[in-house]
Protein backbone atom coordinates (compact mmCIF):
# COMPACT_ATOMS: atom_id res chain seq x y z
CA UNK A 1 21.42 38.91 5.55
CA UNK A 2 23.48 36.53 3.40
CA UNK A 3 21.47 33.73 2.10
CA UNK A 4 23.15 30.39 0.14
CA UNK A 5 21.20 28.99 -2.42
CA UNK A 6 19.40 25.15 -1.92
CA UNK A 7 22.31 23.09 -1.59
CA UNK A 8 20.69 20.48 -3.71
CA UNK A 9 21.18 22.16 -6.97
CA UNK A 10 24.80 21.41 -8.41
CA UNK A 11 23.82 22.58 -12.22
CA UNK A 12 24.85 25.81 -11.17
CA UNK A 13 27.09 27.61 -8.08
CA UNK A 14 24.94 30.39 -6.61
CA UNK A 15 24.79 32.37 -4.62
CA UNK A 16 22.83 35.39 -2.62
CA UNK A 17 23.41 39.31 -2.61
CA UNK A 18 21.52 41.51 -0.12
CA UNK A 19 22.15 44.95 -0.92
CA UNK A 20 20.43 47.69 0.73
CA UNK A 21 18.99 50.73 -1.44
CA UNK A 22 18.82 53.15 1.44
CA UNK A 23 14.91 53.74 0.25
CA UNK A 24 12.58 53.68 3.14
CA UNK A 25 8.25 52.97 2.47
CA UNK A 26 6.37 55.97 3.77
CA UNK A 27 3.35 55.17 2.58
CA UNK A 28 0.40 52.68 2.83
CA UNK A 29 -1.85 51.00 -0.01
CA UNK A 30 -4.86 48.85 0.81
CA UNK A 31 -7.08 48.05 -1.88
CA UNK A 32 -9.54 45.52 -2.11
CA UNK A 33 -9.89 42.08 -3.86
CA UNK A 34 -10.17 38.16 -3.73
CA UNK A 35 -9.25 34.79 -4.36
CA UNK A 36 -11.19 31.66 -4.91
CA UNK A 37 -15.29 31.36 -5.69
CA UNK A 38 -16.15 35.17 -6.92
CA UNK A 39 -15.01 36.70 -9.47
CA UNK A 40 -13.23 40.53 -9.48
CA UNK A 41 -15.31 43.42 -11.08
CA UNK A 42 -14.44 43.83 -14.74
CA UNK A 43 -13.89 47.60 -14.11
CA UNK A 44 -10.23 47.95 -13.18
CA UNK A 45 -9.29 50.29 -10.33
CA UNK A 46 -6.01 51.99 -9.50
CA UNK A 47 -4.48 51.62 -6.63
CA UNK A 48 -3.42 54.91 -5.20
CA UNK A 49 -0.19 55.83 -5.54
CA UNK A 50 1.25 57.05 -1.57
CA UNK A 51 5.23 59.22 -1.30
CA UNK A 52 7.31 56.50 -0.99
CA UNK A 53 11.11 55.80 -0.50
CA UNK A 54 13.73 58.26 -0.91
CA UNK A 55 16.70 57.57 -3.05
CA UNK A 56 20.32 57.41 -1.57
CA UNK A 57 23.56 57.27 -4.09
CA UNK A 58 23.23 54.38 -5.88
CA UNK A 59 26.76 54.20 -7.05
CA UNK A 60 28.23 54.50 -3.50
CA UNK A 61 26.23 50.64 -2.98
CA UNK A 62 28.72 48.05 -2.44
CA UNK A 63 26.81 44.85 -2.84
CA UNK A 64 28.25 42.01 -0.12
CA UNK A 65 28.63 38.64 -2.14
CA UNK A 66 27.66 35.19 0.20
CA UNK A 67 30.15 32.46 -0.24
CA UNK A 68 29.35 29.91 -2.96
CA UNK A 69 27.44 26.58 -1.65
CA UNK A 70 27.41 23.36 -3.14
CA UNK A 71 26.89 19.83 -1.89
CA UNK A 72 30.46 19.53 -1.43
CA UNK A 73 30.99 22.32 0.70
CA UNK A 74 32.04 25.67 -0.15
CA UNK A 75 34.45 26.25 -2.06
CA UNK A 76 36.62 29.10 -2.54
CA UNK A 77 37.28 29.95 -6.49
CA UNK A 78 41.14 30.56 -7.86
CA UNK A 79 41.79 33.53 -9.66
CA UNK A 80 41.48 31.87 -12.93
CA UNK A 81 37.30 31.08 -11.68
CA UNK A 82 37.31 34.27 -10.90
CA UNK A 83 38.18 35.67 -14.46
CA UNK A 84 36.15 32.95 -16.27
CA UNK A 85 32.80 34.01 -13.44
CA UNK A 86 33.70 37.65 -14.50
CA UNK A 87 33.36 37.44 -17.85
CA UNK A 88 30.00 34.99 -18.19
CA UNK A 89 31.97 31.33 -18.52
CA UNK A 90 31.82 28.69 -16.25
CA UNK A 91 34.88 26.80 -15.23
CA UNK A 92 34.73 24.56 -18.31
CA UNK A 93 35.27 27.46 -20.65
CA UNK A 94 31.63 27.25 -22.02
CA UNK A 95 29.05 30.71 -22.04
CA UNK A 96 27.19 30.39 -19.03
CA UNK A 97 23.29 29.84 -18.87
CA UNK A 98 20.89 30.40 -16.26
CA UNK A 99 17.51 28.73 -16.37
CA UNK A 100 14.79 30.16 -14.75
CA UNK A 101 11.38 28.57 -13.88
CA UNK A 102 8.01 30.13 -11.97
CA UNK A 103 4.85 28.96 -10.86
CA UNK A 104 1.90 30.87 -10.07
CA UNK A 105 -0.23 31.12 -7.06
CA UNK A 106 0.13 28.31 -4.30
CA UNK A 107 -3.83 28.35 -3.43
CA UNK A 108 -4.70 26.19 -0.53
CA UNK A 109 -8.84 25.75 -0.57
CA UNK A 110 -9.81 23.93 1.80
CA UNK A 111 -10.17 20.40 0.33
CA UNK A 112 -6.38 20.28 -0.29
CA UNK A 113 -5.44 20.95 3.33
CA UNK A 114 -8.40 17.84 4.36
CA UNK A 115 -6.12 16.27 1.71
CA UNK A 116 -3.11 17.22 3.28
CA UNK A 117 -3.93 16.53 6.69
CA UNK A 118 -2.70 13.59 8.69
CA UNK A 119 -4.27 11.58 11.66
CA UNK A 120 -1.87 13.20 13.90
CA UNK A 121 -2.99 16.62 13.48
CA UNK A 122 0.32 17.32 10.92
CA UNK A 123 0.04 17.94 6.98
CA UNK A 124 2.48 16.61 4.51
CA UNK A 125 1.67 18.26 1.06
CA UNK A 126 4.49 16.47 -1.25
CA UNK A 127 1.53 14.68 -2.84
CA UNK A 128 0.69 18.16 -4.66
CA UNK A 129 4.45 18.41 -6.12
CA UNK A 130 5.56 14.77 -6.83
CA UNK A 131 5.06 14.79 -10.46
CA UNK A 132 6.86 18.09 -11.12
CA UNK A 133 9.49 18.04 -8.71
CA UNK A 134 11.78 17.15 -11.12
CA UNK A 135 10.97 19.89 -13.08
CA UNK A 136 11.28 22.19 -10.61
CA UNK A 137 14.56 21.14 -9.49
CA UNK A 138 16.21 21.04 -13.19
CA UNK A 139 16.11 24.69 -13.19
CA UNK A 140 19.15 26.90 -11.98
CA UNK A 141 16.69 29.23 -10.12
CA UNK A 142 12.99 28.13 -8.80
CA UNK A 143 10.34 30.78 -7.78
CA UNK A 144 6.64 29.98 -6.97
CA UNK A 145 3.69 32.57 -5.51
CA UNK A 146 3.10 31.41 -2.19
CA UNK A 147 -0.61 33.05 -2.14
CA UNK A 148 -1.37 31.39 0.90
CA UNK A 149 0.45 33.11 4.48
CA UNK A 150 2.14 30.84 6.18
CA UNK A 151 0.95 31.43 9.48
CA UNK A 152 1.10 27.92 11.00
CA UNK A 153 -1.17 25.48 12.68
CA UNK A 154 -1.55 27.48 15.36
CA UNK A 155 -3.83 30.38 13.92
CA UNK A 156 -5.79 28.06 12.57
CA UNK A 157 -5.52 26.47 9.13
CA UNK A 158 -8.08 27.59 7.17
CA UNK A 159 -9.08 27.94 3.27
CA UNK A 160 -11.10 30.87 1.40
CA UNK A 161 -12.08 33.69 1.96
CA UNK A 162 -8.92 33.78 4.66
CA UNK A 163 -6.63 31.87 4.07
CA UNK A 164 -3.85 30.51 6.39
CA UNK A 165 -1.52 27.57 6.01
CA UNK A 166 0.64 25.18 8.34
CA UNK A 167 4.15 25.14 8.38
CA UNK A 168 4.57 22.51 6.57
CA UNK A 169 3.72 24.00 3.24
CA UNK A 170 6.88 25.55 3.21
CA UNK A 171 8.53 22.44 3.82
CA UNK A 172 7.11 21.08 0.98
CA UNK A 173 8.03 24.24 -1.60
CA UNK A 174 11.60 23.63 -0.40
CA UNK A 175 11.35 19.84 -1.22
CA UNK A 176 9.87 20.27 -4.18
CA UNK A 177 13.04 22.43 -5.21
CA UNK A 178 11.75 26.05 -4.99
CA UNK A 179 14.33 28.73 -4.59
CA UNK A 180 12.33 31.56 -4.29
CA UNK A 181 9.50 32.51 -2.24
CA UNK A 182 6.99 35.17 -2.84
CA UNK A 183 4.65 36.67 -0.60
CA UNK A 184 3.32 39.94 -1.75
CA UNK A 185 -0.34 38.73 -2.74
CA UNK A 186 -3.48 40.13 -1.38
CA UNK A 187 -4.03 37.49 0.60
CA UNK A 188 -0.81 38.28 3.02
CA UNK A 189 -2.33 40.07 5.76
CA UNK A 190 -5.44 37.40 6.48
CA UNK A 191 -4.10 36.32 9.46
CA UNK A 192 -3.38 39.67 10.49
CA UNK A 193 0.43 40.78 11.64
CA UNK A 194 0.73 37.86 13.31
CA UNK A 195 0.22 35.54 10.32
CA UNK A 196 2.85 37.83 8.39
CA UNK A 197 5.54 37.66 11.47
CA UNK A 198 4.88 34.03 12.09
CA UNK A 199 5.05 33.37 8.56
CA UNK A 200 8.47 35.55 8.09
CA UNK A 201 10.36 33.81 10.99
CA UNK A 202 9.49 30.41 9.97
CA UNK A 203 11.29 31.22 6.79
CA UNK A 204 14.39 32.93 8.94
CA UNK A 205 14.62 30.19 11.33
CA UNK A 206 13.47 26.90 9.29
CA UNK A 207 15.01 27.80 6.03
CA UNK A 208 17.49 30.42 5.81
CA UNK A 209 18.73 29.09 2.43
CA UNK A 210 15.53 30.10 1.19
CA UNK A 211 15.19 33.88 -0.83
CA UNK A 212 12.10 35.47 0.63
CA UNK A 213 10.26 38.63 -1.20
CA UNK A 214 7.70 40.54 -0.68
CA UNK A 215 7.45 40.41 3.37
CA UNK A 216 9.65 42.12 5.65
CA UNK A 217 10.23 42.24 9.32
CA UNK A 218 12.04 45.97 9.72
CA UNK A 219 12.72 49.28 7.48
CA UNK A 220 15.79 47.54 6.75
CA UNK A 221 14.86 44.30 5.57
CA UNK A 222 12.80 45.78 3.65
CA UNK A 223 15.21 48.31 2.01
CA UNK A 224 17.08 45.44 0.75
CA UNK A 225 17.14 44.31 -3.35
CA UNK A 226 17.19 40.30 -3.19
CA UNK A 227 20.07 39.58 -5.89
CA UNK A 228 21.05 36.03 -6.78
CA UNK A 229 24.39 35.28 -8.49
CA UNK A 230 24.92 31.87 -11.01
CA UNK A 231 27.84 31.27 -12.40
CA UNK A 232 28.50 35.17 -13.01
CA UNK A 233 25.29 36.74 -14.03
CA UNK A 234 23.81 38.27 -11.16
CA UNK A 235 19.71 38.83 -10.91
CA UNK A 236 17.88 41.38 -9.37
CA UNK A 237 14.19 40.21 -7.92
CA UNK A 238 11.41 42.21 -7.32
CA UNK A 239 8.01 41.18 -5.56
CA UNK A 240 4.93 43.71 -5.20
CA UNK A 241 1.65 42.78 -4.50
CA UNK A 242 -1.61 45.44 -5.72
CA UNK A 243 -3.36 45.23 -2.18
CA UNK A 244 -4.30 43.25 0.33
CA UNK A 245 -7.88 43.03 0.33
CA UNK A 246 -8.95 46.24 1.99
CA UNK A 247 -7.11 45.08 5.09
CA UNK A 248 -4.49 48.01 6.52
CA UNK A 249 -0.95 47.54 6.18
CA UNK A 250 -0.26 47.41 10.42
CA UNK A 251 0.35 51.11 11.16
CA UNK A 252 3.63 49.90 13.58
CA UNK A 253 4.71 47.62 10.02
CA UNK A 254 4.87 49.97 7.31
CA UNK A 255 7.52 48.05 5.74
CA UNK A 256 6.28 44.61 6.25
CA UNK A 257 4.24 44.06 2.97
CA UNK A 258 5.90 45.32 -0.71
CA UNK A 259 3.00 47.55 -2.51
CA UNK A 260 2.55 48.71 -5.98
CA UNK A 261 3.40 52.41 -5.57
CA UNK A 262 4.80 53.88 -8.78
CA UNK A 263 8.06 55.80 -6.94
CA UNK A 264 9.06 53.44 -4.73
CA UNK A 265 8.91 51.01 -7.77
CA UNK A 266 10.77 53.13 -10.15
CA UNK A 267 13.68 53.71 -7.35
CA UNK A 268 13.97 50.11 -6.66
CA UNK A 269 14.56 49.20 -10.99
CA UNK A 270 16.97 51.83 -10.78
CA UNK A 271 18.82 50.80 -7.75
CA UNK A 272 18.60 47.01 -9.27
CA UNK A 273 20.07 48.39 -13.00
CA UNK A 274 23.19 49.38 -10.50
CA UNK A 275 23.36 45.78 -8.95
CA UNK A 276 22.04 42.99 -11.27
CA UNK A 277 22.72 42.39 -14.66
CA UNK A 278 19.34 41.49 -15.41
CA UNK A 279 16.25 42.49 -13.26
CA UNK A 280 13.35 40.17 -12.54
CA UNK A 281 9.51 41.69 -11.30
CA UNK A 282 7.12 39.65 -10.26
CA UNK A 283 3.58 41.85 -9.64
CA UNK A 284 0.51 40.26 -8.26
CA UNK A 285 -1.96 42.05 -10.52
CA UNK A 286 -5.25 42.02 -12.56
CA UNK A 287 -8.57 40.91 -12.96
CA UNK A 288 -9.18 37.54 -11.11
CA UNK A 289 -10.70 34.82 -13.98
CA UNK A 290 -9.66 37.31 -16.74
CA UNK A 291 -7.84 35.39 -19.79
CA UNK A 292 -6.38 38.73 -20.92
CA UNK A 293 -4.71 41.40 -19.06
CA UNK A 294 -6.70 44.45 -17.98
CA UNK A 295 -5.38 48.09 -18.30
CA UNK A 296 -4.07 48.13 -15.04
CA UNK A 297 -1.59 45.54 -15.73
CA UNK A 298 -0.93 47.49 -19.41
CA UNK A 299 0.02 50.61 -17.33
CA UNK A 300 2.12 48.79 -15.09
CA UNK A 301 3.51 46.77 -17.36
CA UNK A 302 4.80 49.76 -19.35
CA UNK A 303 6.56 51.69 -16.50
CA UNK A 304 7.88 47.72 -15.32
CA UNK A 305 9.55 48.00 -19.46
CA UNK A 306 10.67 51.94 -19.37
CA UNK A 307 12.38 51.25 -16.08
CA UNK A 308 14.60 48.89 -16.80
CA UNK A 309 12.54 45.62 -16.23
CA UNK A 310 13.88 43.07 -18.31
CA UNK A 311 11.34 40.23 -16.89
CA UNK A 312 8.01 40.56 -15.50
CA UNK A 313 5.96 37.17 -14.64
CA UNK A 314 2.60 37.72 -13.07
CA UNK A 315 -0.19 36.55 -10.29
CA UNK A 316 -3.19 36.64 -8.95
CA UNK A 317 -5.41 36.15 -11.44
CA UNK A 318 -5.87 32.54 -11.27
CA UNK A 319 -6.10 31.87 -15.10
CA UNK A 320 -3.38 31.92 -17.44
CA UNK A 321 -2.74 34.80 -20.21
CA UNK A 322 -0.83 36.16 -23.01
CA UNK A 323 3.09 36.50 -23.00
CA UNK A 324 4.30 39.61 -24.86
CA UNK A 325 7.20 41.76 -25.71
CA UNK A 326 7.22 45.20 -24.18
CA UNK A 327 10.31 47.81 -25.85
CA UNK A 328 11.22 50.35 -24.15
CA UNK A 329 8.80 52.75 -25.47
CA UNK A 330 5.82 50.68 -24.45
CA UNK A 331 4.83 49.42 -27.80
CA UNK A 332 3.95 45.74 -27.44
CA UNK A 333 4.11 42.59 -29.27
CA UNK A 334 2.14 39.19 -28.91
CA UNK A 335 5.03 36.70 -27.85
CA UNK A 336 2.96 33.43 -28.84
CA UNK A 337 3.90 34.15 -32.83
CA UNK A 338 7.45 34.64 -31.99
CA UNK A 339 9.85 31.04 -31.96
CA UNK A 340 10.49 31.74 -28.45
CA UNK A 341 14.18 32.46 -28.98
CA UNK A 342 15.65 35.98 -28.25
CA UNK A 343 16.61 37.90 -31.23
CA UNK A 344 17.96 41.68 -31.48
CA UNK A 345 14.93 42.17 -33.66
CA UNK A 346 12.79 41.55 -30.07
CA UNK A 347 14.15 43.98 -27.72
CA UNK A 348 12.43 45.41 -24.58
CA UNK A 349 10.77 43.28 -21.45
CA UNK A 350 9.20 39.71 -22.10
CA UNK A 351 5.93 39.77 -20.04
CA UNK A 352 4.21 36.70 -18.25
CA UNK A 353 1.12 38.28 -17.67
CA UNK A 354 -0.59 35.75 -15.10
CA UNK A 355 0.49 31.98 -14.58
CA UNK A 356 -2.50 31.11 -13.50
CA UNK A 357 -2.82 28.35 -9.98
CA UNK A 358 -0.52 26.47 -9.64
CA UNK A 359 -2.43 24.57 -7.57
CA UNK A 360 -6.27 25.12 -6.60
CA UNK A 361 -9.58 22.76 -5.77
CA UNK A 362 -12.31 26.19 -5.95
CA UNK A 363 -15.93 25.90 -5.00
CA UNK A 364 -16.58 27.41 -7.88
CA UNK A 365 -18.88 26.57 -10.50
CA UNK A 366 -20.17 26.60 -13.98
CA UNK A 367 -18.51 27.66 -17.14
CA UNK A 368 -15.05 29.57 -16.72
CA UNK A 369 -14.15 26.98 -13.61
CA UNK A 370 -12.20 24.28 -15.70
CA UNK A 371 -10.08 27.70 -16.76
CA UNK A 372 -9.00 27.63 -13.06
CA UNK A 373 -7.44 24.26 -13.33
CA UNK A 374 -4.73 24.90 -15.74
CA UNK A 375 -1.65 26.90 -14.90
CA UNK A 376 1.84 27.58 -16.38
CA UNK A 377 5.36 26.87 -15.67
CA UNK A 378 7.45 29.77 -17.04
CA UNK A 379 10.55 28.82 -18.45
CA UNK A 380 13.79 31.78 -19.38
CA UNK A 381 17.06 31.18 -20.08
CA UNK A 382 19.69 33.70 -19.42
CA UNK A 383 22.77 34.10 -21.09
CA UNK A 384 25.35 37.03 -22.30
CA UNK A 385 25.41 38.21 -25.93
CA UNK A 386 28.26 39.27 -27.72
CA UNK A 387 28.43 42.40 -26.40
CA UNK A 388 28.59 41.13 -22.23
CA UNK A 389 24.94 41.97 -21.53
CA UNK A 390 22.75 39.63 -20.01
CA UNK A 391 19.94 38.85 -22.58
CA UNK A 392 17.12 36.21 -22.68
CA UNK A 393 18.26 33.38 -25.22
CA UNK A 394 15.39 31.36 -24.92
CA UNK A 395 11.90 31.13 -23.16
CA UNK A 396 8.64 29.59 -22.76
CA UNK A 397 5.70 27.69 -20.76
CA UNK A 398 5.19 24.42 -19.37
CA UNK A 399 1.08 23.68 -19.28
CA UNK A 400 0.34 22.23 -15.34
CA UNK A 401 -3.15 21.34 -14.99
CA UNK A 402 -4.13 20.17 -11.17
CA UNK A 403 -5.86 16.63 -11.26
CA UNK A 404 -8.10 16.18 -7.80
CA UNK A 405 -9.87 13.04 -6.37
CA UNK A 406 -11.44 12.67 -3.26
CA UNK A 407 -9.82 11.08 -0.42
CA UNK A 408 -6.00 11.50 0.89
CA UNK A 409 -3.29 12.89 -1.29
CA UNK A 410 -5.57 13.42 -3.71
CA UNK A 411 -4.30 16.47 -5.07
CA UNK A 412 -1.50 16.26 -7.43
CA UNK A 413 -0.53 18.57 -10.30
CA UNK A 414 1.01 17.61 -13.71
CA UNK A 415 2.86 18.85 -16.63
CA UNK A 416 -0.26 18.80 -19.51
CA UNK A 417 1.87 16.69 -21.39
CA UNK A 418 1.88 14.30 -19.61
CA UNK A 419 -1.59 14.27 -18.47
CA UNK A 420 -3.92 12.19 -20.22
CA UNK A 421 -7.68 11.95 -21.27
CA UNK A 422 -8.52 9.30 -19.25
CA UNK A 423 -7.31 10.91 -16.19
CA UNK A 424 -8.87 14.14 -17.03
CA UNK A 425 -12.15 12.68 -17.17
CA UNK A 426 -12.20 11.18 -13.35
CA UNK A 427 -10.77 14.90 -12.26
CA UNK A 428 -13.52 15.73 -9.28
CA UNK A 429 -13.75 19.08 -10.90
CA UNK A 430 -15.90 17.92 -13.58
CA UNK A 431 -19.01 17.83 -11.23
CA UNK A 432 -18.19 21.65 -10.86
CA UNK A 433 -17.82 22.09 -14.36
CA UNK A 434 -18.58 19.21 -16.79
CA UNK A 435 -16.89 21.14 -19.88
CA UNK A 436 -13.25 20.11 -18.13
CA UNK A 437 -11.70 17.68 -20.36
CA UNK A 438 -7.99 16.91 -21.41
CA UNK A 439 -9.19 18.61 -24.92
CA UNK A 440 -10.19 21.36 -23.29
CA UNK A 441 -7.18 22.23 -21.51
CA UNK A 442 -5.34 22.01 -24.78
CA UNK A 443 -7.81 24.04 -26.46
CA UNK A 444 -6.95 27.05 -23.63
CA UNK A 445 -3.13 26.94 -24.26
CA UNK A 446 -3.40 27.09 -27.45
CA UNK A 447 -5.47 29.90 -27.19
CA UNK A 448 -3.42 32.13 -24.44
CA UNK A 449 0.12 31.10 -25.40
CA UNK A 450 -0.39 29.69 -29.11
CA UNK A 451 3.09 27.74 -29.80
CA UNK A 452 4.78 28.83 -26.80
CA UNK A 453 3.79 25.78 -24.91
CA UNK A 454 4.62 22.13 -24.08
C-alpha cells in the first residue's frame, strides 16, 4: 500500500514507503493494565516474550517509493532533484531538515465526548486541537497516540474503563495536521475485533493519506515497515504496544495488534537499518501515573538503543518523564542537562520516555491528578552530518496542559506557554485536585525535563 503524505504540508515533499520484511507474528501477548482513575501496581511485570517472525534476506528488499504529493499536484523531479534528494539537499541547494513532532495519548473520558457531542447525534472534536493546530501542522512529520479505538458511533461511544470513539475523532487528528497514527495501546482491543476492523477501514477508506501503525488487517499488512521519505532522508516507524489489558489477541487475527516481543522487535530494527536512514519506535510502556520510568521500560529501552533505534518516544503512562541519551552499550545519560543540540560527544538513542495525555478530563482524584493534566509535545530535527548519516541536530518539548470547563467545547489544550494563571485557576480539574495551578504545572516541567522545555 502506497500512502502520500497530508497534502496540506508544503514545508517539505514526502512521501510513503511500504516495504515488506517477509517476518510473519506467531505468537500472542496479552497482559494486563489500564487507563484513566486507578493507578498500575508499582511492581513492574514482563510481558512474556512468544517465537515470533522469521527473518527473510533483508538485502534482497526493494523498497517501492509513492510519488511525491504536494498541493500543486505531483510532480515528477528532474535528474538534477534527484541528485540534490540523493545526497540530503533540497532543491534550493540548502542541507535538508526534517522536523518531527509527537503527542501522547489521545484519551477520550467521557466528559470530552458529552463535550464533543452535537444535538444531532454527531461529534466535532476541533475544539480540543484549535490552539495547537498550528503547531502541529509546522512540523514536516506529525504523530499522536490515538489511545482511544476508533470503533465508531455504532458500537457505542463510550469512555473508561472501555473505551471507544466515533469516527469523527479521526477527522479531527487529520485536521489538526497529524501525519501519523498510532494504535498499539492497551486499550485497542476494547471493542473487541470489531472495534479494531472498524477502526482500521475507516482509516483505509476515509483517509488513505494517513500512515497507520500498530493495527493490521492481514499477515501482510502487518509484515510491512511504515517508511516516510522528506526531502531525501527516509524514516523508519515502529509502533508496539505492551498488552492489551488481559484481553486475547483474536485467535483468527494474530497479526492485527503489534506486541512487545523481543525477536520480532529486534528483526523489525534490523530490517528498518536496511530501509530508513534513521529509525523511529514508539512503545506504549510503563507504570501508569509514574513520573520516572520503571525497569521495564530501562530493559526495553536498552535493546530499542543496541538495535539500532535511533528515536524512541513513549505512552501510556499518562504523566510526563525524563528524556535521556541511551549509547549503544546501554549506558545512559539525563538529556535535561544537555543544550538540546546533537553533538558527537552524545551518541546513541535519545529517549522520550512517556509524553504524558495529550488530552484527558479523569475522574480521578486527590494529589498526583493535576500531574495528569500536563503533557508534552516532542520536538526532533533531522538532518545529515558531514559524513551523510542522518543524525538528530536539535530536539526538545513543548509543555501542553489540557484546560476543561463545563459545558460544550469545553475541552481545549494549550501550549504551557501560553497558558496563563488566570485560566489555570477556573480549570474544572481543580475541584478534583485543588493543588492544580499554572505554578504548578511549571514546577513539574521543570522537574521531568529541566531546560528542555518551552
Amino acid at each position: 500500500m502506497l500512502i502520500g503524505m497530508n497534502r496540506r504540508k508544503t514545508v517539505r515533499k514526502a512521501s510513503a514507503i511500504r516495504v515488506c520484511t517477509g517476518v510473519l507474528l506467531a505468537g500472542i501477548l496479552a497482559c494486563t493494565g489500564g487507563c484513566g482513575n486507578v493507578s498500575s501496581q508499582e511492581t513492574e511485570q514482563e510481558p512474556a516474550v512468544m517465537e515470533t517472525r522469521q527473518e527473510q534476506a533483508l538485502s534482497e528488499v526493494e523498497p517501492a517509493v509513492a510519488e511525491v504529493t504536494t498541493d500543486e499536484g505531483n510532480l515528477d523531479a528532474d535528474d538534477e532533484d534527484t541528485a540534490a534528494s540523493v545526497a540530503g539537499e533540497n532543491r534550493d541547494g540548502a542541507s535538508s531538515q526534517v522536523t518531527i513532532c509527537m503527542v501522547g495519548d489521545i484519551l477520550l473520558h467521557t466528559p470530552i465526548e458529552d463535550a464533543s457531542r452535537r444535538d444531532d447525534g454527531t461529534y466535532d472534536y476541533s475544539h480540543i486541537f484549535s490552539e495547537t493546530t498550528d503547531l502541529i501542522s509546522d512540523a514536516d512529520i506529525a504523530l499522536v497516540n490515538e489511545e482511544v479505538i476508533i470503533g465508531g458511533a455504532e458500537l457505542g461511544v463510550s469512555g473508561y474503563p472501555a473505551f471507544n470513539a466515533s469516527y469523527e475523532i479521526g477527522d479531527a487528528l487529520v485536521d489538526a495536521g497529524f501525519d501519523v497514527v498510532l494504535h498499539a495501546t492497551n486499550h485497542v482491543l476494547d471493542k473487541g475485533a470489531k472495534g479494531l476492523t472498524n477502526c482500521y477501514d475507516y482509516w483505509e477508506n476515509e483517509h488513505p493519506e494517513i500512515e497507520v501503525l500498530g493495527i493490521h488487517d492481514s499477515p501482510e499488512d502487518q509484515a510491512h515497515i511504515s517508511v516516510l521519505e522528506v526531502d531525501g532522508i527516509s524514516i523508519a516507524f515502529l509502533n508496539y504496544t505492551y498488552g492489551t489489558n488481559g484481553i486475547p489477541v483474536p485467535s483468527d487475527m494474530p497479526y492485527s495488534v503489534d506486541l512487545l516481543e523481543e525477536n520480532r522487535v529486534i528483526a523489525d530494527l534490523a530490517a528498518a537499518e536496511e530501509m530508513a536512514d534513521f529509525t523511529i519506535v514508539c512503545p506504549h510502556w510503563g507504570t501508569e501515573y509514574r513520573l520516572t520510568p520503571d525497569s521495564y521500560q530501562q530493559k526495553w529501552a536498552k535493546i530499542f538503543a543496541e538495535n539500532g533505534a535511533d528515536l524512541v518516544i513513549g505512552t501510556h503512562p499518562h504523566v510526563i518523564e525524563p528524556i535521556e541519551w541511551i549509547s549503544a552499550d546501554g549506558s545512559s545519560s539525563d538529556a535535561k542537562t544537555a543544550t538540546g543540540e546533537m553533538t558527537k560527544t552524545v551518541p546513541g538513542t535519545l529517549v522520550y520516555y512517556s509524553l504524558g495525555n495529550y488530552v484527558n478530563w479523569t475522574s480521578g482524584t486527590g494529589p498526583g491528578t493535576a500531574n495528569r493534566m500536563v503533557g508534552g509535545m516532542a520536538q526532533v530535527t533531522l538532518a545529515r552530518d558531514d559524513d551523510g548519516d542522518v543524525v538528530i541536530d536539535d530536539y526538545g518539548v513543548a509543555a501542553l496542559v489540557t484546560d476543561l470547563r463545563e459545558g460544550r467545547d469545553g475541552v481545549t489544550v494549550y501550549r504551557l506557554k501560553d497558558y496563563t494563571a488566570d485560566q489555570a485557576d477556573e480549570n474544572a480539574i481543580r475541584s478534583q485536585d485543588p493543588s492544580f495551578s499554572y505554578e504548578y504545572c511549571v514546577s513539574l516541567c521543570n522537574d521531568v525535563w529541566g531546560d528542555l522545555w518551552e
